[in-house]
N, C-alpha and C. Protein backbone atom coordinates (compact mmCIF):
# COMPACT_ATOMS: atom_id res chain seq x y z
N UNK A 1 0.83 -1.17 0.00
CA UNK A 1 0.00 0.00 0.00
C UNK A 1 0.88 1.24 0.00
N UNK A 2 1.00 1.70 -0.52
CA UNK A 2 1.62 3.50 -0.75
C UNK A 2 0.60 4.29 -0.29
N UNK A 3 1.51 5.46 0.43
CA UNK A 3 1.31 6.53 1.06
C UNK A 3 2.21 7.42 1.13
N UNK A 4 1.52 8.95 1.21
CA UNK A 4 2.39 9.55 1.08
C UNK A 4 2.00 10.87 2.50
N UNK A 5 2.74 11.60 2.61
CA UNK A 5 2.61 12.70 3.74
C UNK A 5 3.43 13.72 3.41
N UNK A 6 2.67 14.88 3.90
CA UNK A 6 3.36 16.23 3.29
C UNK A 6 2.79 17.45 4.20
N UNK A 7 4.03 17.99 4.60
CA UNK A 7 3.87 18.54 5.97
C UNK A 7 4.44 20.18 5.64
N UNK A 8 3.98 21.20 5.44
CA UNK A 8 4.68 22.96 4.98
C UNK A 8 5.00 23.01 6.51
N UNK A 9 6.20 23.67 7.01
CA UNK A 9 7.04 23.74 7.82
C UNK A 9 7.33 25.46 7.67
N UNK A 10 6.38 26.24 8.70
CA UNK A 10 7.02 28.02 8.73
C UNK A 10 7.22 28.60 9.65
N UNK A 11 8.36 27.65 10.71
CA UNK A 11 8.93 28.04 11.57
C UNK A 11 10.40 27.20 11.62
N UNK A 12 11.13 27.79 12.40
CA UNK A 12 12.31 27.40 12.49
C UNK A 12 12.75 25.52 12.88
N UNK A 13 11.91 25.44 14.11
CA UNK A 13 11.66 24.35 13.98
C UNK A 13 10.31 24.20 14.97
N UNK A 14 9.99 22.28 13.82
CA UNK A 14 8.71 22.39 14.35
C UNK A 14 8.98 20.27 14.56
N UNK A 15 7.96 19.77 15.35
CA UNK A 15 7.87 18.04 16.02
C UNK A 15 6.55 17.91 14.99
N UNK A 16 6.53 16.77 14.25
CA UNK A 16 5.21 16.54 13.93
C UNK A 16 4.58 14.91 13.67
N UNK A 17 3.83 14.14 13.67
CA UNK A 17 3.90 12.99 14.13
C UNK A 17 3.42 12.52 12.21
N UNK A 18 3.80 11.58 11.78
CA UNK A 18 3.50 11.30 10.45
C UNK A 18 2.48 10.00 11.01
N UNK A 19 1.09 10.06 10.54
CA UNK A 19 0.15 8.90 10.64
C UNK A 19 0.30 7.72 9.92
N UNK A 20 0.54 6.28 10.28
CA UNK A 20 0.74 5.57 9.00
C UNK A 20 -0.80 4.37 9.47
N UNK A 21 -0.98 3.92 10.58
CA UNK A 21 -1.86 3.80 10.10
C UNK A 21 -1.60 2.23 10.20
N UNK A 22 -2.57 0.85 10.25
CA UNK A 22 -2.68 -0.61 10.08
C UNK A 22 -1.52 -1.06 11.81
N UNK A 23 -1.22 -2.06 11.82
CA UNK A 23 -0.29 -2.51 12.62
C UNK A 23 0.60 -3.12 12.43
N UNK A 24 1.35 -2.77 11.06
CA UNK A 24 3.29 -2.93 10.83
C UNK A 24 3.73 -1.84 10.76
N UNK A 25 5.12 -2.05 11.36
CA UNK A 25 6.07 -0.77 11.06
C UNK A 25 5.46 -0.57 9.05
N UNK A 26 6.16 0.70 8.79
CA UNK A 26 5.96 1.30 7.38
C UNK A 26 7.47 1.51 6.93
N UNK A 27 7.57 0.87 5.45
CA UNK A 27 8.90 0.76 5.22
C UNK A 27 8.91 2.45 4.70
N UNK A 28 9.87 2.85 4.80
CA UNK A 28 10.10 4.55 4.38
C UNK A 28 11.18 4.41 3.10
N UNK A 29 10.40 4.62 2.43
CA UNK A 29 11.28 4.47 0.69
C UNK A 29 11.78 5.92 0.54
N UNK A 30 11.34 6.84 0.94
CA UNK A 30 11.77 8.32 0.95
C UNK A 30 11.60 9.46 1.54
N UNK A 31 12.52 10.09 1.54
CA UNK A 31 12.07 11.87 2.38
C UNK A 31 12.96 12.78 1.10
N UNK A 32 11.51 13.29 1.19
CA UNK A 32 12.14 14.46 -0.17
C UNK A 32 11.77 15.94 1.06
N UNK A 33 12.81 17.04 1.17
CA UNK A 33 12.65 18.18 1.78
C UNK A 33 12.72 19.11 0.34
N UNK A 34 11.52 20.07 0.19
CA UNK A 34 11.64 21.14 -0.69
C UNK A 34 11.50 22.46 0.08
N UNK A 35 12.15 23.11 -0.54
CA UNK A 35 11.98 24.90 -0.29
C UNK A 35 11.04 25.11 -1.23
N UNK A 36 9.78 25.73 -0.97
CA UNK A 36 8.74 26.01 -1.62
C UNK A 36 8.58 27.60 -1.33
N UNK A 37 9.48 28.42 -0.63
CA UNK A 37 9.36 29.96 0.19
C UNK A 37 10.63 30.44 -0.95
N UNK A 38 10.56 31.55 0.13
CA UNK A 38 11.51 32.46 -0.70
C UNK A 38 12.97 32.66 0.40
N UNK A 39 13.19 31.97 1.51
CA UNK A 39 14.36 32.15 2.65
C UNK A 39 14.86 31.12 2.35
N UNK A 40 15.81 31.44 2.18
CA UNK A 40 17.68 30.19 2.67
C UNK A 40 16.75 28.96 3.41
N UNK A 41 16.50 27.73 3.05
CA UNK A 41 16.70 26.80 3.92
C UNK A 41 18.31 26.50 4.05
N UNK A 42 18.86 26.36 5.78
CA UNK A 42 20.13 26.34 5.64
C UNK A 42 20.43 24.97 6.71
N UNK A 43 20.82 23.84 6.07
CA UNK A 43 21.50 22.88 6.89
C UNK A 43 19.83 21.91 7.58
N UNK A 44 18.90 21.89 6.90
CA UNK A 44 17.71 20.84 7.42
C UNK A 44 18.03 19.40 7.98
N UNK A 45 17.40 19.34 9.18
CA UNK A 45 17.69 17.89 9.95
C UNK A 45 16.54 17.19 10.04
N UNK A 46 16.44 16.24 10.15
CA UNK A 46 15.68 14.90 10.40
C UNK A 46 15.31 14.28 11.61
N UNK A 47 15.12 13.97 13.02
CA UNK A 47 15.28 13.33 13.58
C UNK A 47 14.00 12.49 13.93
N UNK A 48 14.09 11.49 14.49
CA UNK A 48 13.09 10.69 14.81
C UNK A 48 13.08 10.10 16.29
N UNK A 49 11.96 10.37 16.84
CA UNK A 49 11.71 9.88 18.18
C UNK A 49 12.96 10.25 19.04
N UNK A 50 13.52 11.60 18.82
CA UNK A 50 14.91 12.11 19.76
C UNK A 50 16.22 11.57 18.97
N UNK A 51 16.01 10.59 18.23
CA UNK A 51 17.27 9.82 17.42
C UNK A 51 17.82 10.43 16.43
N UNK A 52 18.92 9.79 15.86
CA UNK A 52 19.58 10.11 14.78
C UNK A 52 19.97 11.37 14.11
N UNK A 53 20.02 12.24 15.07
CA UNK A 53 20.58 13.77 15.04
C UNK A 53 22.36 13.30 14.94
N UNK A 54 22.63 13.11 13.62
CA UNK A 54 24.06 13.02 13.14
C UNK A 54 24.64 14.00 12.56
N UNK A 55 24.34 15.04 12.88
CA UNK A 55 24.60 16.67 12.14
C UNK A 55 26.06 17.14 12.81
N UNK A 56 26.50 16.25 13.72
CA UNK A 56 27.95 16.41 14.35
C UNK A 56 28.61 15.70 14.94
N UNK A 57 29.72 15.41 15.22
CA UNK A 57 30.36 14.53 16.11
C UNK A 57 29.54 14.76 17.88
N UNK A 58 29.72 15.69 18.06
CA UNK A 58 29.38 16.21 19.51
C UNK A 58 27.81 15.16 19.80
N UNK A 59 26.86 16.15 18.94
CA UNK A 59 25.34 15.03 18.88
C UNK A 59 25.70 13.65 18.49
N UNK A 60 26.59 12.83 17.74
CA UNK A 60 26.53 11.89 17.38
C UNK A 60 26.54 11.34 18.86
N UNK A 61 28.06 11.84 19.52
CA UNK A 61 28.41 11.18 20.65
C UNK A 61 27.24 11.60 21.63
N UNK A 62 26.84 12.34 21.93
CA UNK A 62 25.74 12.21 22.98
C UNK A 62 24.71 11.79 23.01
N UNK A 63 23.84 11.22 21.77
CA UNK A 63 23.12 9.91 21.04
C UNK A 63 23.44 8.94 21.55
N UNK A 64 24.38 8.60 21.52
CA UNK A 64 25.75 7.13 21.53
C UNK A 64 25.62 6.65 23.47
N UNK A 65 26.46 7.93 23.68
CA UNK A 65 26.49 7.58 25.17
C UNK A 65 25.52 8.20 25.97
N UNK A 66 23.80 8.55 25.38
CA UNK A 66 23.20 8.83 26.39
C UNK A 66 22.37 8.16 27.88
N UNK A 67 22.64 8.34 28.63
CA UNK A 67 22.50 7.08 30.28
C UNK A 67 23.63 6.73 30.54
N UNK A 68 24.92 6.79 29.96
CA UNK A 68 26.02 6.24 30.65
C UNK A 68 26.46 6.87 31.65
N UNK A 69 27.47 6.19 32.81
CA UNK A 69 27.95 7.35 33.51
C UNK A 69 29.44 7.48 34.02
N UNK A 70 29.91 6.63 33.33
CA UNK A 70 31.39 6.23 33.47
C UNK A 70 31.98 6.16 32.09
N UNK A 71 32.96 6.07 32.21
CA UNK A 71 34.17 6.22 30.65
C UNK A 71 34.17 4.92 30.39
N UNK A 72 34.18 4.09 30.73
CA UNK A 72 33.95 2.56 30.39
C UNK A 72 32.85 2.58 30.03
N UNK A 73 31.92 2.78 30.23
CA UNK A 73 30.12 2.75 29.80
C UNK A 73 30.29 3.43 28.09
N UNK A 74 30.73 4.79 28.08
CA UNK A 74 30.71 5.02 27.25
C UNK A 74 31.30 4.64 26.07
N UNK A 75 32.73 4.16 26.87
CA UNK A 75 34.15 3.66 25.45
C UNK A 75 33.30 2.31 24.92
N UNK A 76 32.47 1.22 25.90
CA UNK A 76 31.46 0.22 25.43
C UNK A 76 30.39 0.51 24.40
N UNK A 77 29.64 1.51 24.99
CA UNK A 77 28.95 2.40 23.82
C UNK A 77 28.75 2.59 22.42
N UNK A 78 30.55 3.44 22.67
CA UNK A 78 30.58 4.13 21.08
C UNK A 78 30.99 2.40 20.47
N UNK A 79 31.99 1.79 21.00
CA UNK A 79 32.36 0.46 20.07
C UNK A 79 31.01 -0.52 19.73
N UNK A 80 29.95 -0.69 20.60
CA UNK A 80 28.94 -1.31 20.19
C UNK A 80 28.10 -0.78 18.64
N UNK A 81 27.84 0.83 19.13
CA UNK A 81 27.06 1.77 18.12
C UNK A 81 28.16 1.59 16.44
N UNK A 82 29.72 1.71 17.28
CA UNK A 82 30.13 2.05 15.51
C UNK A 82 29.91 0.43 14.58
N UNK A 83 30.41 -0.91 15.63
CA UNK A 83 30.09 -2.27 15.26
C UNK A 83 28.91 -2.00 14.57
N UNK A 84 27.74 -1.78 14.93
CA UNK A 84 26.41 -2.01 14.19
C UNK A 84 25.70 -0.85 13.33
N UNK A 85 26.65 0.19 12.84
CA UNK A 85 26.70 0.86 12.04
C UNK A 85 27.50 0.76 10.71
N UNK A 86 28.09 0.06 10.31
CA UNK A 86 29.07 -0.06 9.20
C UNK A 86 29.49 -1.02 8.56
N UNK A 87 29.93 -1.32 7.71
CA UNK A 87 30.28 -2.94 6.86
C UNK A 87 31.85 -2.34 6.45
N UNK A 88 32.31 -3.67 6.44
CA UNK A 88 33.85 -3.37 5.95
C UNK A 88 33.93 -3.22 4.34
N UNK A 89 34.26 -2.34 3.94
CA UNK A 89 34.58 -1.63 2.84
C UNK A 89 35.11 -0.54 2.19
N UNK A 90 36.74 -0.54 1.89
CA UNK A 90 37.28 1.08 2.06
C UNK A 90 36.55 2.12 1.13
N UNK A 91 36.19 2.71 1.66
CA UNK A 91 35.82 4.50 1.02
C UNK A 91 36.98 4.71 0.68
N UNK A 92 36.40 5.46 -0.91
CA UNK A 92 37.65 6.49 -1.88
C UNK A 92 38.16 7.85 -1.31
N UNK A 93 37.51 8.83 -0.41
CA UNK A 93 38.31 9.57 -0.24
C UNK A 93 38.67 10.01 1.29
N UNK A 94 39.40 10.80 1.95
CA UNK A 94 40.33 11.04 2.91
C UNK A 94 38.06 11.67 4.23
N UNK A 95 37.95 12.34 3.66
CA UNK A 95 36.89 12.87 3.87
C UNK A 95 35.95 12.06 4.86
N UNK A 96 36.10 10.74 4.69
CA UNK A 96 35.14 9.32 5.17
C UNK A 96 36.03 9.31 6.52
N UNK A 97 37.07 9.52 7.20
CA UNK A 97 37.60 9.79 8.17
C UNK A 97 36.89 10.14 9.67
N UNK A 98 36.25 11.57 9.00
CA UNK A 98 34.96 11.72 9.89
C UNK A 98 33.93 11.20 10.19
N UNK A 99 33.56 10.99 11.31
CA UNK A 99 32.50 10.39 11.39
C UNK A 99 30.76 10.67 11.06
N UNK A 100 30.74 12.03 11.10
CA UNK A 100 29.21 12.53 10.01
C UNK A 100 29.68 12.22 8.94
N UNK A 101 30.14 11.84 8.45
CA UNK A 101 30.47 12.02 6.86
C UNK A 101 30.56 10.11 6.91
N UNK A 102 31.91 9.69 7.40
CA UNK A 102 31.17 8.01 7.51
C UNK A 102 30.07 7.38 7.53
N UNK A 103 29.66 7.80 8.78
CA UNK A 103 27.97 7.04 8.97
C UNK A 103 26.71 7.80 8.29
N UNK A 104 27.25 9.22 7.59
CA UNK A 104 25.65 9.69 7.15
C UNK A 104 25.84 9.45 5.56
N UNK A 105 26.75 9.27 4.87
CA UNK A 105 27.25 9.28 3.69
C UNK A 105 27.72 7.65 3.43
N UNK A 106 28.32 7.23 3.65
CA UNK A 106 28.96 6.26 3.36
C UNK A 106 28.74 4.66 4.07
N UNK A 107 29.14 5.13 4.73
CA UNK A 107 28.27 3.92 6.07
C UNK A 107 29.12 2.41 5.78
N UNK A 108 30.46 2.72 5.52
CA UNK A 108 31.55 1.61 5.56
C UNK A 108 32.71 1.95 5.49
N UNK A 109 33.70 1.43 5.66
CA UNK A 109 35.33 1.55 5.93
C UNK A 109 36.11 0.45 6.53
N UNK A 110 37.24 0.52 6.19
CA UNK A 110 38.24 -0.39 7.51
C UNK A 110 38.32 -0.25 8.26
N UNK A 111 39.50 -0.72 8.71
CA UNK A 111 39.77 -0.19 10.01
C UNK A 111 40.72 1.29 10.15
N UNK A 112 41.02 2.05 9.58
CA UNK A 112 41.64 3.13 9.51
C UNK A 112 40.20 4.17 10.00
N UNK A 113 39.19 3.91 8.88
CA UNK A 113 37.64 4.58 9.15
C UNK A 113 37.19 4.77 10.57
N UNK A 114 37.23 3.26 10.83
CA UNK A 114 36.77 3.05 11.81
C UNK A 114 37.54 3.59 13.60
N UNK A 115 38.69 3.75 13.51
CA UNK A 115 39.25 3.97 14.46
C UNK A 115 39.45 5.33 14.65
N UNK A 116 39.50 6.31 13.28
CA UNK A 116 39.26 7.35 13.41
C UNK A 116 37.90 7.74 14.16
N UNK A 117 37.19 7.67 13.70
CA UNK A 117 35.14 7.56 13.97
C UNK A 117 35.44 7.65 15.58
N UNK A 118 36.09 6.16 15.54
CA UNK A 118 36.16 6.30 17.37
C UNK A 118 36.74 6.87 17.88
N UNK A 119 38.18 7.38 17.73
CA UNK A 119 38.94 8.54 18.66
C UNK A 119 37.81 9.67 18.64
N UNK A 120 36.88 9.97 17.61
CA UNK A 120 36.23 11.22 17.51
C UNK A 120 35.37 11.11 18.40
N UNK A 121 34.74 9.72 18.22
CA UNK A 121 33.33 9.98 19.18
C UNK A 121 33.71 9.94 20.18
N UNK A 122 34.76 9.34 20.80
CA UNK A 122 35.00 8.93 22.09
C UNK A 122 35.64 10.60 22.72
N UNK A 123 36.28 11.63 22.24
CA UNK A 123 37.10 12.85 22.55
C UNK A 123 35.64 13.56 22.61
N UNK A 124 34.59 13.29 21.72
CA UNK A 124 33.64 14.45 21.81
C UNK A 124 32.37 13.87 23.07
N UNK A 125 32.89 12.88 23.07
CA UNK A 125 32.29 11.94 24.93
C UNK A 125 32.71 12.26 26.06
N UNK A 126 33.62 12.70 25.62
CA UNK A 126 35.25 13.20 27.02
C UNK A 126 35.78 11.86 27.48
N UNK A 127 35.70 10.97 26.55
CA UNK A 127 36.67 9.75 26.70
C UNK A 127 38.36 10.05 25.81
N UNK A 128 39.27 9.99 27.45
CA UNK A 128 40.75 9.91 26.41
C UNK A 128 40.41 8.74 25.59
N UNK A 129 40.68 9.12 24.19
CA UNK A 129 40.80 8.30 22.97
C UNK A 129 42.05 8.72 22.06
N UNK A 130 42.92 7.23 21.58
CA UNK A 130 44.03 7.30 20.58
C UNK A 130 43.75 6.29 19.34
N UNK A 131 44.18 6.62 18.55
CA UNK A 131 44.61 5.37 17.26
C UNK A 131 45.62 4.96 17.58
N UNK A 132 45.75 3.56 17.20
CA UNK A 132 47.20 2.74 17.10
C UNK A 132 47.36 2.34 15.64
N UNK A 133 48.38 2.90 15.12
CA UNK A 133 48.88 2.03 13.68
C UNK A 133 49.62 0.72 13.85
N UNK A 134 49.24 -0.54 14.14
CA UNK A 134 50.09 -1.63 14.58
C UNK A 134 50.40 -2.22 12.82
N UNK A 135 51.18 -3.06 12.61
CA UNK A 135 51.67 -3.60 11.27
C UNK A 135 50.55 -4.20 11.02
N UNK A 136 49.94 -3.41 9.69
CA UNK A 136 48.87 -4.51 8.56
C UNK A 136 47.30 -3.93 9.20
N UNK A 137 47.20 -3.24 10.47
CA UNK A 137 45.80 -2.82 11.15
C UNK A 137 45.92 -1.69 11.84
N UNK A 138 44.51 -0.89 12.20
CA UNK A 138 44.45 0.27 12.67
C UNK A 138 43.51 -0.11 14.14
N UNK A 139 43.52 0.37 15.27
CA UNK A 139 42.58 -0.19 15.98
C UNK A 139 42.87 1.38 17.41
N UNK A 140 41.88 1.35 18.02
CA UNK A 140 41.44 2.44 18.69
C UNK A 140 41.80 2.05 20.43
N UNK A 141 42.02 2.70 21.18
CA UNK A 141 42.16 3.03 22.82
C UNK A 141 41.28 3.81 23.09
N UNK A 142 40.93 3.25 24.83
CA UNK A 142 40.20 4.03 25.15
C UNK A 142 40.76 4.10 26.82
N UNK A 143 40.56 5.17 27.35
CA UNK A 143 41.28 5.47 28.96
C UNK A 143 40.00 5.39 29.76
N UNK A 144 40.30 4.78 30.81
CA UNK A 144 39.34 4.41 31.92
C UNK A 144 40.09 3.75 33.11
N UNK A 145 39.59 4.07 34.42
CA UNK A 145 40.39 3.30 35.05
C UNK A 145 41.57 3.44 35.32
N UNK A 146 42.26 4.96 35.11
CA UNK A 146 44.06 5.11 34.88
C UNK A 146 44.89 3.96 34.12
N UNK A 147 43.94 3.29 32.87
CA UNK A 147 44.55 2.49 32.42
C UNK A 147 44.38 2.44 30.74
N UNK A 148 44.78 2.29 29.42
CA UNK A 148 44.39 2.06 28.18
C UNK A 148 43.83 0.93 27.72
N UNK A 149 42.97 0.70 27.02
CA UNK A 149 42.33 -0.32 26.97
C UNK A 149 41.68 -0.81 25.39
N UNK A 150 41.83 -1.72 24.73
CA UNK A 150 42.09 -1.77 23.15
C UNK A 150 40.29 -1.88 22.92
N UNK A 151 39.95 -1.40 21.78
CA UNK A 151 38.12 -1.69 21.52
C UNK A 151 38.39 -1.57 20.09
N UNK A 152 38.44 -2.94 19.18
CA UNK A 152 38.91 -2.47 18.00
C UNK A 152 37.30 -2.92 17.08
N UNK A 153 36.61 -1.79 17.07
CA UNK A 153 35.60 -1.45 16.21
C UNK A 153 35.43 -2.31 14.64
N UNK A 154 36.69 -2.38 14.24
CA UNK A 154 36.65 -2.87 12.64
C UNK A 154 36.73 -4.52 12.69
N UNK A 155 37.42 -4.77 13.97
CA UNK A 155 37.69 -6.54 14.14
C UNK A 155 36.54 -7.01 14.71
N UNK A 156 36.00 -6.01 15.57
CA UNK A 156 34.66 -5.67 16.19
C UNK A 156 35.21 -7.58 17.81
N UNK A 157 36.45 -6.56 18.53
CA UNK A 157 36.87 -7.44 19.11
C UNK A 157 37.10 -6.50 20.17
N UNK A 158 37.27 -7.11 21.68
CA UNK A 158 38.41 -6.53 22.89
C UNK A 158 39.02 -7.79 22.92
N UNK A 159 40.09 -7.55 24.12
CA UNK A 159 41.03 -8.39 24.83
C UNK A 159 41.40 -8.24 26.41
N UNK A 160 40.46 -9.17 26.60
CA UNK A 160 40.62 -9.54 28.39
C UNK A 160 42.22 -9.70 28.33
N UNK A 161 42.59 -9.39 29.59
CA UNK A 161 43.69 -10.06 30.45
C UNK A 161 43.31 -11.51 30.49
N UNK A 162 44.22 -11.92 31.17
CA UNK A 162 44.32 -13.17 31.97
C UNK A 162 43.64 -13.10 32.96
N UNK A 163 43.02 -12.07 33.57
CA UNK A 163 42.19 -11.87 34.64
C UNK A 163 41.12 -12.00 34.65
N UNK A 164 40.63 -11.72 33.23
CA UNK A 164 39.20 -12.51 32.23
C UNK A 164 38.05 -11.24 32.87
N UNK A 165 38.93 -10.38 33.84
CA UNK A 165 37.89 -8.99 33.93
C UNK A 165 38.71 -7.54 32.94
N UNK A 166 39.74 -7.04 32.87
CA UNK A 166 40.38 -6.28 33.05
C UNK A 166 40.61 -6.45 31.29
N UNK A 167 40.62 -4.96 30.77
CA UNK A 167 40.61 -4.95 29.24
C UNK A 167 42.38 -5.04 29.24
N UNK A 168 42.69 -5.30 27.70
CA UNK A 168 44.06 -4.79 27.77
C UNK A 168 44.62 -3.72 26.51
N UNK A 169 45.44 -3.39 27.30
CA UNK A 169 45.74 -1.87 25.76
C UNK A 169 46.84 -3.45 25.16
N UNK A 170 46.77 -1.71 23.95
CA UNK A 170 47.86 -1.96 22.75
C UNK A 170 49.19 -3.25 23.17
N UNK A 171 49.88 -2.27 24.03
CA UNK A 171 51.05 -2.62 24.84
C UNK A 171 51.25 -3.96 25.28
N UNK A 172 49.77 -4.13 26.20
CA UNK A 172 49.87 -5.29 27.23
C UNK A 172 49.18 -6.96 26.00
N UNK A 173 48.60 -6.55 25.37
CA UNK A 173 48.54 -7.61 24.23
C UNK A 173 49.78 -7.52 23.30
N UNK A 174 50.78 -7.26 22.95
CA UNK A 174 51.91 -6.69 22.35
C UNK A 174 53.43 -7.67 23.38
N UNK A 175 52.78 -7.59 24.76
CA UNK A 175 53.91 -8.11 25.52
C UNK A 175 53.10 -9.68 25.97
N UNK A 176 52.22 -10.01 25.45
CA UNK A 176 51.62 -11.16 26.25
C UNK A 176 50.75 -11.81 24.84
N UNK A 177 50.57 -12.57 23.80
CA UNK A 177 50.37 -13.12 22.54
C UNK A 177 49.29 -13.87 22.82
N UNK A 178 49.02 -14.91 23.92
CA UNK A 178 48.37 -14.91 24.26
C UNK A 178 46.94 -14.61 24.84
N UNK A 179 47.03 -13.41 24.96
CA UNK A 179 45.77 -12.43 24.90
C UNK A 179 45.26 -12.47 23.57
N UNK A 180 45.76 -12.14 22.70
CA UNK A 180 45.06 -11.94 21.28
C UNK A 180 44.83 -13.51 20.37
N UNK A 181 45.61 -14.44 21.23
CA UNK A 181 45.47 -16.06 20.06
C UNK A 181 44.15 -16.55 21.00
N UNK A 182 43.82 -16.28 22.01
CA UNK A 182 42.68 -16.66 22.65
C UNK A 182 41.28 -15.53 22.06
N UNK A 183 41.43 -15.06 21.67
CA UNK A 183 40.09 -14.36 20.68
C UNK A 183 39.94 -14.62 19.26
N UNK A 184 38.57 -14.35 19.12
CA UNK A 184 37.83 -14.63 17.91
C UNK A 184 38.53 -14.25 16.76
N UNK A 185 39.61 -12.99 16.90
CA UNK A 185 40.00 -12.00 15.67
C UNK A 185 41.53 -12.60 15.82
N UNK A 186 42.25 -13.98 16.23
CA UNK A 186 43.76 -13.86 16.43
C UNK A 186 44.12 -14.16 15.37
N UNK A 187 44.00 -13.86 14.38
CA UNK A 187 44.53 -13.77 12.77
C UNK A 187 45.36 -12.69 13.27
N UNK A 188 44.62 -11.30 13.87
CA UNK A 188 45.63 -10.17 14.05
C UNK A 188 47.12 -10.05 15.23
N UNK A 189 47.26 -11.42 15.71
CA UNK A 189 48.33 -11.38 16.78
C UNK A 189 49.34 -10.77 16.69
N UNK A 190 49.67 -11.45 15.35
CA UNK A 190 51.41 -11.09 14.74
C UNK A 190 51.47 -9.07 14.65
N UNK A 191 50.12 -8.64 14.63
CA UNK A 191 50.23 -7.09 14.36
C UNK A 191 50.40 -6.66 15.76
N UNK A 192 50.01 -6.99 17.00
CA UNK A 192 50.43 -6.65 17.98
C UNK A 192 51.56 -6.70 18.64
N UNK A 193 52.97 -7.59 17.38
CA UNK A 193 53.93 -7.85 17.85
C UNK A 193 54.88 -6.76 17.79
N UNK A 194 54.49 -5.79 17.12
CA UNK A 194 55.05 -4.66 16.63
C UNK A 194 55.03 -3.60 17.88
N UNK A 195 55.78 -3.52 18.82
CA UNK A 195 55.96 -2.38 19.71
C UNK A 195 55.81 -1.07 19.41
N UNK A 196 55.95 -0.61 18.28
CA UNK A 196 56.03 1.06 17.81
C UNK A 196 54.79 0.93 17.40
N UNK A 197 54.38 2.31 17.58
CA UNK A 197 52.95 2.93 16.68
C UNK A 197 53.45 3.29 15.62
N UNK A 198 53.34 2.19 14.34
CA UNK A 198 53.62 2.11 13.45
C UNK A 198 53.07 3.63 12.77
């Protein structure tokens, strides 16, 4: 069944509820926004039910980590949200780096994409966040705990200690092989053997 809805908008901003009507969700094949006036429409947003305000890193991240209340809550967060946002596939230009521009445009990358995305969301969370260039992979840190801690978004993996509670950074999988041949992703071990941030 097709339907359509059409809503003139002459205020800055306005909430309005679209009727659909029967009892299934409604698949949404499109949103067309026209300027039908004579003023600048400048920069129009979308959101739904409080969601998907991706118009910045800042809103992305406070979308991401809203209810959390710790830096671990959140560094969990953003790595869950970017996991189930993206497919592995490199984007052509430098631009896909960002994360509005990744997830509203493109909506795939490696792991270079991906670890960028996360230092961003995680800095605009107020989570210390770094990239690591290890040999052959890119993968992301996150600080919590006075400690670094690896969340690699693109392998869509962590790495317990030996303690089977306690995350481990870059470093401490790097000095212990073990950590990384006991996970799902230890194809990547040999890249953690590399001490330098490549």
């Amino acid at each position: 069944m097709s339907s359509e809805y059409c809503q003139t908008i002459e205020v800055p901003e306005v909430a309005y509820t679209v009727p659909v009507g029967g009892s299934r969700d409604p698949v949404n094949e499109a949103i067309i926004i026209e300027n039908i006036g004579t003023a600048d429409v400048v920069n129009p947003r979308v959101t739904v039910n409080g969601l998907y305000d991706w118009s910045s890193t800042e809103r992305m991240a406070a979308e991401i980590t809203r209810g959390c209340t710790t830096d671990e809550e959140k560094a969990f967060a953003i790595w869950r949200w970017v996991r189930g946002k993206r497919f592995q596939r490199s984007a052509s230009d430098r631009s896909s780096l960002h994360p509005v521009r990744l997830f509203n445009v493109y909506g795939y990358g490696i792991c270079g994409h991906t670890a960028a995305a996360m230092k961003a969301l995680g800095l605009a969370a107020g989570v210390p966040t770094r990239v690591h260039e290890i040999w052959g992979h890119t993968i992301s840190e996150f600080f919590w705990d006075d400690a670094w801690h690896v969340l690699d978004g693109n392998g869509q993996v962590f790495y317990p200690k030996r303690d089977n509670r306690t995350l481990a950074s870059v470093d401490e999988v790097g000095d212990d092989p073990w950590i990384s041949e006991r996970s799902t992703l230890a194809r990547f071990t040999y890249a953690y053997q590399s001490k330098e941030d490549n």
